[in-house]
Protein backbone atom coordinates (compact mmCIF):
# COMPACT_ATOMS: atom_id res chain seq x y z
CA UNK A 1 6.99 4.92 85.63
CA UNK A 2 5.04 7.77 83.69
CA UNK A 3 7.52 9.99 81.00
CA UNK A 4 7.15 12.84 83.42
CA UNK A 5 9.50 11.71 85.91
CA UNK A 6 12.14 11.00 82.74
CA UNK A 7 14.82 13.85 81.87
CA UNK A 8 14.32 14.49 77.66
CA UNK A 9 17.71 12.45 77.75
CA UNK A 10 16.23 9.40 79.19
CA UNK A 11 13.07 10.02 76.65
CA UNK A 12 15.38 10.38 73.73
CA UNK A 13 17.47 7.05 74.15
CA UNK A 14 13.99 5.18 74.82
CA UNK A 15 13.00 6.90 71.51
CA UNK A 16 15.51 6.06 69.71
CA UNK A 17 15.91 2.23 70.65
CA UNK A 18 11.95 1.58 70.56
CA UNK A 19 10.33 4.07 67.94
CA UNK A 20 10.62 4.46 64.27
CA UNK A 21 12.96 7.20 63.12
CA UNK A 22 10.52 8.20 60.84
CA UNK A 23 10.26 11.83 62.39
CA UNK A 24 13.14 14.57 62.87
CA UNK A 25 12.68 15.43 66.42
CA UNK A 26 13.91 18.62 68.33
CA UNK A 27 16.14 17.34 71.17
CA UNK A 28 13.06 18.24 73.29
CA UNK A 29 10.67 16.38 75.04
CA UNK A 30 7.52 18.39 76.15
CA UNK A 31 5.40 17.30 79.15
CA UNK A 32 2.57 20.15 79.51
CA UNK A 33 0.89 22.86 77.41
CA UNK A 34 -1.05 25.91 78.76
CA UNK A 35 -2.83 28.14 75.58
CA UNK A 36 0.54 29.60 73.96
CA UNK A 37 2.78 28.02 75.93
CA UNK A 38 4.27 24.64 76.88
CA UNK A 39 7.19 23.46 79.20
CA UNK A 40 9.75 20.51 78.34
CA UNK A 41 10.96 18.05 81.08
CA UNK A 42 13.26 20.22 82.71
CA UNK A 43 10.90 22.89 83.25
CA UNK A 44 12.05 25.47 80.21
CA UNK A 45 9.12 26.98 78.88
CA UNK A 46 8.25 27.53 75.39
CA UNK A 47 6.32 30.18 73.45
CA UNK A 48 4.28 27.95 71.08
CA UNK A 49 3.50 29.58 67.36
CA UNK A 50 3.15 27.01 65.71
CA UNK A 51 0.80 24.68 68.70
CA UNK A 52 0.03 20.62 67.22
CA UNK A 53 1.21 21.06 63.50
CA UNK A 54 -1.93 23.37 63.08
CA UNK A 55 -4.24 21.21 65.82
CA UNK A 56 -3.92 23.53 68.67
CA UNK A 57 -6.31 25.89 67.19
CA UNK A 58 -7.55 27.02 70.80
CA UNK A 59 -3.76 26.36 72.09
CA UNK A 60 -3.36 24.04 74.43
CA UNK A 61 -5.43 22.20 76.71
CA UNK A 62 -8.26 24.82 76.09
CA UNK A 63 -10.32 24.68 79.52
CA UNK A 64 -14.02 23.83 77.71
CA UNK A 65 -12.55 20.82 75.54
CA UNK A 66 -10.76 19.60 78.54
CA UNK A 67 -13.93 19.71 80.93
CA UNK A 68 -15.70 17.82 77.93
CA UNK A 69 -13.09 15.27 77.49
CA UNK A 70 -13.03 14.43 81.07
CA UNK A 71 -16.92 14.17 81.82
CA UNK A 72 -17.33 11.87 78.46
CA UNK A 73 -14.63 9.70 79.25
CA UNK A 74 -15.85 8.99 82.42
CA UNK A 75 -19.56 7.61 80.78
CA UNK A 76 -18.66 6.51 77.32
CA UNK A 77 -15.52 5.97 75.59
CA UNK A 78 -16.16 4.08 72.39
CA UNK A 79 -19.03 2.84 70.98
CA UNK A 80 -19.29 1.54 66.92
CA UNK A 81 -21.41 3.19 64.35
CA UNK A 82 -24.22 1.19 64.69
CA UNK A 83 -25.39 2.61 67.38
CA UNK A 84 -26.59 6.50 67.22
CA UNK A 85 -24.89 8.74 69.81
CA UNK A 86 -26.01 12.17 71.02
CA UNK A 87 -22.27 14.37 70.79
CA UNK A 88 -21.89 12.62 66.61
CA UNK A 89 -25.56 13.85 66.04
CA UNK A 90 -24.96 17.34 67.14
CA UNK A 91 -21.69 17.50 66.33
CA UNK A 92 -23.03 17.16 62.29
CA UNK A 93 -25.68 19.78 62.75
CA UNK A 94 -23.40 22.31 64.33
CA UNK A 95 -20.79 21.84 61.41
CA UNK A 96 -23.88 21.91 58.84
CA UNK A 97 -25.46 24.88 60.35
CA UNK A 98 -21.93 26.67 59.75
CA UNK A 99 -21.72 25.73 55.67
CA UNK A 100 -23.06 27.74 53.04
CA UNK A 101 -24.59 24.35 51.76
CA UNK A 102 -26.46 22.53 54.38
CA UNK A 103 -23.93 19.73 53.86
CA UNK A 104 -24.45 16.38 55.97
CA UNK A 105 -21.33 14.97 57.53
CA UNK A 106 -19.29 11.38 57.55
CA UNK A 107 -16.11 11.71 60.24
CA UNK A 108 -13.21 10.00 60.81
CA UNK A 109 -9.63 10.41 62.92
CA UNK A 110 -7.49 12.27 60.31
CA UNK A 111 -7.15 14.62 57.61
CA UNK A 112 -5.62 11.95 55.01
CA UNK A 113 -8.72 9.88 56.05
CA UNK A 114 -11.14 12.89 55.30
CA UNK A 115 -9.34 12.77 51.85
CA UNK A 116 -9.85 9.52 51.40
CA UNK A 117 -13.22 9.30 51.70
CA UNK A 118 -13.75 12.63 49.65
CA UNK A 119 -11.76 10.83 47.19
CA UNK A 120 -13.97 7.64 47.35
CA UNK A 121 -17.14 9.68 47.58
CA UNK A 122 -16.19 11.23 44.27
CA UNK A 123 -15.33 8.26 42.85
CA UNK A 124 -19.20 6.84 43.99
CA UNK A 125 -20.75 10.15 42.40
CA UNK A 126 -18.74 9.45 39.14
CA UNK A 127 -19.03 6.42 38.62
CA UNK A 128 -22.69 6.09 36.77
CA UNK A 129 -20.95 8.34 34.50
CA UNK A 130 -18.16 6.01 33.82
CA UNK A 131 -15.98 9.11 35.59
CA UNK A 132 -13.27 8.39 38.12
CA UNK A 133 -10.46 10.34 37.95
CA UNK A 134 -9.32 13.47 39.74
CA UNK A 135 -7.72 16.60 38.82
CA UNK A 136 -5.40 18.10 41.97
CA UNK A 137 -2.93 20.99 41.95
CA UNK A 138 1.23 21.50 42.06
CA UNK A 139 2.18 22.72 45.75
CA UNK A 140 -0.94 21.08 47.54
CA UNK A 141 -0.64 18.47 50.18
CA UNK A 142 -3.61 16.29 51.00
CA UNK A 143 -2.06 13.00 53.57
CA UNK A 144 0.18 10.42 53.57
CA UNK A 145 -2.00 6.77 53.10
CA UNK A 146 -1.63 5.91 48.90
CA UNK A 147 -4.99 7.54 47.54
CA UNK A 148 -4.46 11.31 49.31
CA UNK A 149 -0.67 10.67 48.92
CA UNK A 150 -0.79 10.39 45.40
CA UNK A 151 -3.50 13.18 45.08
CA UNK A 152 -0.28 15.10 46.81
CA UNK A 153 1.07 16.55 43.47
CA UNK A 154 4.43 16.96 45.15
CA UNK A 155 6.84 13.99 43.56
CA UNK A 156 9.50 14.33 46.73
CA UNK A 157 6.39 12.70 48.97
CA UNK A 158 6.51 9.86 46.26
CA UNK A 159 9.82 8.99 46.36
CA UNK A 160 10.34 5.11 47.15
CA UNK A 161 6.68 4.09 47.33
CA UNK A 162 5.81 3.85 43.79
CA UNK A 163 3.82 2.94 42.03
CA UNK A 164 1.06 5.70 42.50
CA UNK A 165 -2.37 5.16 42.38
CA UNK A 166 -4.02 5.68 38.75
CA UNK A 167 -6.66 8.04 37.77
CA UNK A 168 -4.94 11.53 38.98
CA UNK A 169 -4.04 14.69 36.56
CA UNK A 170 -2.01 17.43 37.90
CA UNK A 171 -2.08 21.31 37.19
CA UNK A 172 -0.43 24.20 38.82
CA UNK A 173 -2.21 25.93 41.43
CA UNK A 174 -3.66 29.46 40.40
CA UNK A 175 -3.70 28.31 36.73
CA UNK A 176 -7.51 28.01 35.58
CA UNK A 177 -6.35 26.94 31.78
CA UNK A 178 -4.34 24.73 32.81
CA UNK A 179 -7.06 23.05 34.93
CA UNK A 180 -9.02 22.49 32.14
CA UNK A 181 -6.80 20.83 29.93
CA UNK A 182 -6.08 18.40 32.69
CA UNK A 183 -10.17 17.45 32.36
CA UNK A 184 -10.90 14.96 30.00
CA UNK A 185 -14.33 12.82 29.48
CA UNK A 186 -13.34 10.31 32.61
CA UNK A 187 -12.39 13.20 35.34
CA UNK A 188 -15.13 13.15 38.32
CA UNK A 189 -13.90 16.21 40.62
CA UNK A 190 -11.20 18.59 41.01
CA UNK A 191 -9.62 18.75 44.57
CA UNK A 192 -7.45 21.15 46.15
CA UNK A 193 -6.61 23.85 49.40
CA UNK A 194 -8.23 26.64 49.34
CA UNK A 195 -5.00 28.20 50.69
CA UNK A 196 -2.14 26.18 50.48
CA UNK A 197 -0.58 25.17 53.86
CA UNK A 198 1.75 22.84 53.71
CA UNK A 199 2.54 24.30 50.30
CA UNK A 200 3.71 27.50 52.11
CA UNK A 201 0.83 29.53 52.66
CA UNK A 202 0.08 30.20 49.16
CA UNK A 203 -3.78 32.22 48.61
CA UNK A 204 -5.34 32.14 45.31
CA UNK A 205 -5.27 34.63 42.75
CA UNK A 206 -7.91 37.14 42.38
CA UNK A 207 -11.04 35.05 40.91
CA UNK A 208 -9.39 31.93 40.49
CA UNK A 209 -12.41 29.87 43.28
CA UNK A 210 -14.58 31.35 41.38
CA UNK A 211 -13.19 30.77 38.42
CA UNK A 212 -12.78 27.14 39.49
CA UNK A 213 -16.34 26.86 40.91
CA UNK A 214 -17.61 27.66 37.73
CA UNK A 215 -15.64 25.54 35.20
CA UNK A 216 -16.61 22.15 37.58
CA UNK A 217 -20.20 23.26 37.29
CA UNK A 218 -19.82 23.83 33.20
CA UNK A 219 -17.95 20.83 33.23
CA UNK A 220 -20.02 18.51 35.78
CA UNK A 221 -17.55 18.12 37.72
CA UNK A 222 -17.20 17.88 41.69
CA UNK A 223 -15.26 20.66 43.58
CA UNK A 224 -13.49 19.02 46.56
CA UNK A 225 -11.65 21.66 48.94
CA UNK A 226 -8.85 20.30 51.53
CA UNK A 227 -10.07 22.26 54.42
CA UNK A 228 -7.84 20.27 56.92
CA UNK A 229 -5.60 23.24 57.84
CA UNK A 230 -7.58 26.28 56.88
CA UNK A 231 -11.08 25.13 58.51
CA UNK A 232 -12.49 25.76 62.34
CA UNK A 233 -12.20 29.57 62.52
CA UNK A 234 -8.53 29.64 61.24
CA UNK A 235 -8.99 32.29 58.63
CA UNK A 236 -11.96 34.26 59.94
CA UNK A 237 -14.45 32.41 58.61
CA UNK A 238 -15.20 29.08 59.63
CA UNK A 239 -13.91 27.93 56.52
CA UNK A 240 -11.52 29.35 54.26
CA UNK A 241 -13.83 29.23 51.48
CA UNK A 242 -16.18 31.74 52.90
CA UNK A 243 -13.95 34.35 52.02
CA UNK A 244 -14.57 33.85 47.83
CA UNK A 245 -18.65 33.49 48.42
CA UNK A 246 -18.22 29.74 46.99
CA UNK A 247 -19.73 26.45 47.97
CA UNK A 248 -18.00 23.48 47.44
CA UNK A 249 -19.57 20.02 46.43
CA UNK A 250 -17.13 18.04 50.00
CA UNK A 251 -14.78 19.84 52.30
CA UNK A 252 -12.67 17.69 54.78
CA UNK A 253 -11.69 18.61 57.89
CA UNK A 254 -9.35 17.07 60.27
CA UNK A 255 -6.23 19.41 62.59
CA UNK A 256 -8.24 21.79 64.86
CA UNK A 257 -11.10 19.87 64.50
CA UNK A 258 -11.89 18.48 67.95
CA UNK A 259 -9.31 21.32 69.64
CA UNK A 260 -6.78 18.81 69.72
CA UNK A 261 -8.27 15.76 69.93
CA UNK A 262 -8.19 13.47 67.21
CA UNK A 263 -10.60 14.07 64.56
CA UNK A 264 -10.93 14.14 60.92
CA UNK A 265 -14.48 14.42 58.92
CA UNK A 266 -16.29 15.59 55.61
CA UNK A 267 -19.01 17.69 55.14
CA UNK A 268 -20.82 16.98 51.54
CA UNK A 269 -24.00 18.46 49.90
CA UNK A 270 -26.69 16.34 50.39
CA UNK A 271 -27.28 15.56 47.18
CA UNK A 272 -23.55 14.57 46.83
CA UNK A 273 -23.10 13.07 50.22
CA UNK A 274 -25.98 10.44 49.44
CA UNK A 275 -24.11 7.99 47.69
CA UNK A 276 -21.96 7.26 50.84
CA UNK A 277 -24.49 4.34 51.84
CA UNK A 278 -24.11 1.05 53.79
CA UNK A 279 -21.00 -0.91 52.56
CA UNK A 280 -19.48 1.80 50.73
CA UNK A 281 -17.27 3.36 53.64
CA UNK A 282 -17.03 3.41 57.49
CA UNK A 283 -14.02 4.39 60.03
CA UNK A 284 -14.40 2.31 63.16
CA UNK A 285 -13.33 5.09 65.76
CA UNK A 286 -15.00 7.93 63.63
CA UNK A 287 -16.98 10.07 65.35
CA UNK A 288 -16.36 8.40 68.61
CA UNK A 289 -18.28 10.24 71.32
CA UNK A 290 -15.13 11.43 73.14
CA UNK A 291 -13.70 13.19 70.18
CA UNK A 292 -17.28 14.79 68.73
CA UNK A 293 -17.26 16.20 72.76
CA UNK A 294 -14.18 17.80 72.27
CA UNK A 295 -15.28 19.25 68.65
CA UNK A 296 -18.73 20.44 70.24
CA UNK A 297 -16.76 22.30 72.80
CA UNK A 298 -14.33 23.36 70.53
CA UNK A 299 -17.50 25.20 68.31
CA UNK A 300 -18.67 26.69 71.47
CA UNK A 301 -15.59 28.00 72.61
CA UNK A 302 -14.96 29.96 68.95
CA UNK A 303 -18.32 31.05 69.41
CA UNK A 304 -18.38 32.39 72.77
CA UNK A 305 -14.94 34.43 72.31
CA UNK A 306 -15.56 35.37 69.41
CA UNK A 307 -12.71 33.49 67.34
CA UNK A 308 -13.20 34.78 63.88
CA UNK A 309 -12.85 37.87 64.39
CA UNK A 310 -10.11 37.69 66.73
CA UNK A 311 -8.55 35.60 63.87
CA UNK A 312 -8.79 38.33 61.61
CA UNK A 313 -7.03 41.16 63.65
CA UNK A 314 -4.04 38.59 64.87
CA UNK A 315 -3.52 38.51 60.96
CA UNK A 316 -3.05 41.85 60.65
CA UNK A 317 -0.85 42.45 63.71
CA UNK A 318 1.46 39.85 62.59
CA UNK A 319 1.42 40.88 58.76
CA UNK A 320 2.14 44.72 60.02
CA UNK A 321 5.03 42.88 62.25
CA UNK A 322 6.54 40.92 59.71
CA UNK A 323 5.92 43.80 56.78
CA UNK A 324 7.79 46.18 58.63
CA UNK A 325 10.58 43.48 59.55
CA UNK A 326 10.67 43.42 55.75
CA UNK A 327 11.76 46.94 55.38
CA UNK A 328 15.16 46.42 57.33
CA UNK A 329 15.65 42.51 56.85
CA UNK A 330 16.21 41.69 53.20
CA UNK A 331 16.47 37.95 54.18
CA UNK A 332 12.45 38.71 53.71
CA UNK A 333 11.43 38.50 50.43
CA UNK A 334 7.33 38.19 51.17
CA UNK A 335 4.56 38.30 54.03
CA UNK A 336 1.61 35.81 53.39
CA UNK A 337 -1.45 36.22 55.65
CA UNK A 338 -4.96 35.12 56.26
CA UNK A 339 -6.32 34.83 59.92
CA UNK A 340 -3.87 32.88 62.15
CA UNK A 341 -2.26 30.93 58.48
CA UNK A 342 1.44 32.89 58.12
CA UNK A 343 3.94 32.49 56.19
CA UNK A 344 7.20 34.21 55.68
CA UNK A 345 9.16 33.53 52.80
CA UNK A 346 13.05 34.28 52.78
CA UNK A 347 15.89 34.22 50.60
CA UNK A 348 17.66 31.63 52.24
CA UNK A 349 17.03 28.19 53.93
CA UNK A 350 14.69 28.80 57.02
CA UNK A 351 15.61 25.42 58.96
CA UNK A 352 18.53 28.00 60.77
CA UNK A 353 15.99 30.38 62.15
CA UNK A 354 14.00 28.03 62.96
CA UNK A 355 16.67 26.30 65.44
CA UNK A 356 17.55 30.03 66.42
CA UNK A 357 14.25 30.59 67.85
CA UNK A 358 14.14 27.73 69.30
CA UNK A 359 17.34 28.33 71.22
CA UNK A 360 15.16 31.42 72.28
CA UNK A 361 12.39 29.76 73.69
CA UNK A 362 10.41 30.43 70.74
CA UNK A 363 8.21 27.01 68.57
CA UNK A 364 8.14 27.88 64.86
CA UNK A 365 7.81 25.73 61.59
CA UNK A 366 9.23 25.85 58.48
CA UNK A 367 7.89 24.81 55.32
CA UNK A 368 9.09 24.18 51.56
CA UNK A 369 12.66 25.01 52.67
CA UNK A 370 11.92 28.51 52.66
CA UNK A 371 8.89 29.39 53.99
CA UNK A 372 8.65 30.69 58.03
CA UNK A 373 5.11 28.76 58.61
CA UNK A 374 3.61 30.31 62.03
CA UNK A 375 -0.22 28.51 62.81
CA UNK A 376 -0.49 30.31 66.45
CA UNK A 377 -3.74 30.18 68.41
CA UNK A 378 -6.69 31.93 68.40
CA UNK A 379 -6.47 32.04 71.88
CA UNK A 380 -3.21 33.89 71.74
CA UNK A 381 -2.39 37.80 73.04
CA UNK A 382 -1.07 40.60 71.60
CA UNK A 383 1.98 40.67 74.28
CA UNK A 384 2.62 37.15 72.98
CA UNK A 385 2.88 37.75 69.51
CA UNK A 386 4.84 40.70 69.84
CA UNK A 387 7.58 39.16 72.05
CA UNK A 388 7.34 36.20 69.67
CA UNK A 389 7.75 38.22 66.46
CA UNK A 390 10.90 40.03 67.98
CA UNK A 391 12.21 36.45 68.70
CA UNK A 392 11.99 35.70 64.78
CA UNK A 393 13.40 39.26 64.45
CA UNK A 394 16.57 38.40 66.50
CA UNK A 395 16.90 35.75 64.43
CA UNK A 396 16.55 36.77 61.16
CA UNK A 397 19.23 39.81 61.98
CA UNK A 398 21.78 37.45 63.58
CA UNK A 399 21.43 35.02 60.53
CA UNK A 400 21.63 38.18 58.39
CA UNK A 401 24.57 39.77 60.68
């Protein structure tokens, strides 16, 4: 019996006897996804703004990453990294060819695991130096194994799991002075978002990258950015960074990756990247050729539509929606944008609008309480996101109402 002759009741009570209950589930259970949209068992359809937690960069099922999932899965599935395949090989020049650094790539299956190895690889580069520790930032989120988790300088994800790992320093985000008096002679790298996702879509003041960039270089330090959420296209650029004229020393990647598929990865200056030799790391599905398919196909798709700057004008149209909502909805106390990264902030818990919407048909996230947190596709229209942002409109007035 496949789940797509079940009713979501069936699913849930099969859920709920076999599966964890790590995860607070909508009483939904979703059996197909077409670009913005996706259906649940009983046929209701959805309007998707928020499509894989930030991995349905295309939406979903894009047509070019399916094609390419299909054809490689029907030669070669897995093979281990000692062998050299043609899709990983490409796959690292493409993503080099799009830095600012002519970085060389290690990959992976998830964005704590990029983390991790960014947080090893620093560790490698510091170590001659007698350097290990790392400086990250208040509001960032960087994964859920121990090392990224702890780098997470949010103490509500460390609840019950302590102790943390040693040799991490915290300082807010924005806050350059503070940075530096969280260096001391044994710090190796500082590592942080770019823009802050999980955080609730929090951008960085006026010349504090560059500010950043150029305290790690006075300092010798490496500059790791989280690039899980805002890389791929999501902001315009193919990464975030892009838009401050910086180059980092690593940038991980994991979310819209591989369009979907599961994928994770770091891109590191050469010079940096070195140090990751025989021995020192390996992920045993990383890079398998099914998943660097779906990432070569996801490149060429953002390519040949012309994703970043599409990203760039669905921005705008929802930061003119939502800035205008503003005007007549005091609920709204601020508009972040940057590409297809949204956030809303409000004066009041968001988890209600969120269940509103979905009531209306309408997939939305919400983030530090109360932060609206929209990731929609590239792929998405105009007609969508307008009927979309008068969904969260209804909302937001009834709530208010």
């Amino acid at each position: 019996m496949t789940t797509d002759t079940l009713s979501t009741e069936q699913v849930i009570s099969l859920a709920k006897k076999y599966l964890t209950q790590n995860y607070t589930r909508y009483p939904v259970c979703l059996v197909r996804g077409e670009n913005s949209w996706v259906w649940d068992a009983e046929g209701n359809r959805y309007l998707d703004f928020f499509p894989g937690w930030g991995c349905g960069l295309l939406g979903h099922c894009p047509p070019r990453v399916v094609q390419a999932v299909q054809e490689q899965v029907a030669s070669l599935i897995h093979v281990p990294n000692t062998w050299y395949t043609e899709a990983q090989a490409l796959l690292g020049q493409a993503l080099s060819e799009r830095t600012d650094f002519g970085g060389v790539c290690f990959f992976c299956n998830s964005g704590t695991e990029a983390n991790e190895a960014a947080i090893k690889l620093a560790r490698l580069n510091g170590k001659p130096k007698g350097r290990y520790k790392i400086v990250t930032l208040t509001g960032g989120f960087h994964g859920r194994t121990m090392g990224a988790l702890t780098a997470t300088a949010q103490p509500k994800y460390h609840a019950g799991v302590e102790p943390m790992l040693p040799g991490f320093n915290y300082a807010p985000f924005g806050d350059l002075a503070a940075i530096e008096k969280a260096i001391d002679g044994e710090t190796c790298a500082v590592m942080l978002e770019p823009i802050q996702g999980e955080g609730g879509i929090n951008l960085p003041p006026a010349g504090f990258l560059e500010g950043l960039r150029d305290l790690c270089d006075k300092q010798g330090l490496l500059l790791i950015l989280d690039e899980v959420q805002t890389g791929m296209g999501r902001t315009g650029k193919w990464f975030a960074h892009q838009h401050w004229n910086i180059k980092p020393d690593i940038v991980t990647l994991a979310k819209a990756l591989a369009g979907g598929v599961a994928m994770g990865g770091l891109i590191a200056k050469p010079e940096v990247g070195d140090k990751l030799k025989p021995g020192t790391h390996a992920a045993t599905f990383g890079g398998n050729p099914i998943a660097a398919r779906a990432a070569l196909a996801t490149i060429e798709t953002i390519d040949a539509e012309n994703l970043l700057e599409r990203a760039t004008q669905i921005g705008e149209r929802f930061h003119a929606r939502f800035t205008a909502l503003k005007e007549k909805c005091p609920l709204i106390t601020d508009v972040r944008a940057k590409g297809t990264m949204i956030g809303v902030e409000l004066s009041v818990e968001g988890a209600p609008v969120v269940e509103a919407c979905l009531k209306r048909g309408l997939l939305i996230n919400c983030t530090h309480q109360t932060v609206l947190r929209l990731l929609p596709a590239l792929t998405i229209s105009d007609e969508q996101i307008d009927d979309g942002c008068d969904i969260m409109s209804e909302a937001l007035q009834a709530l208010k109402a």
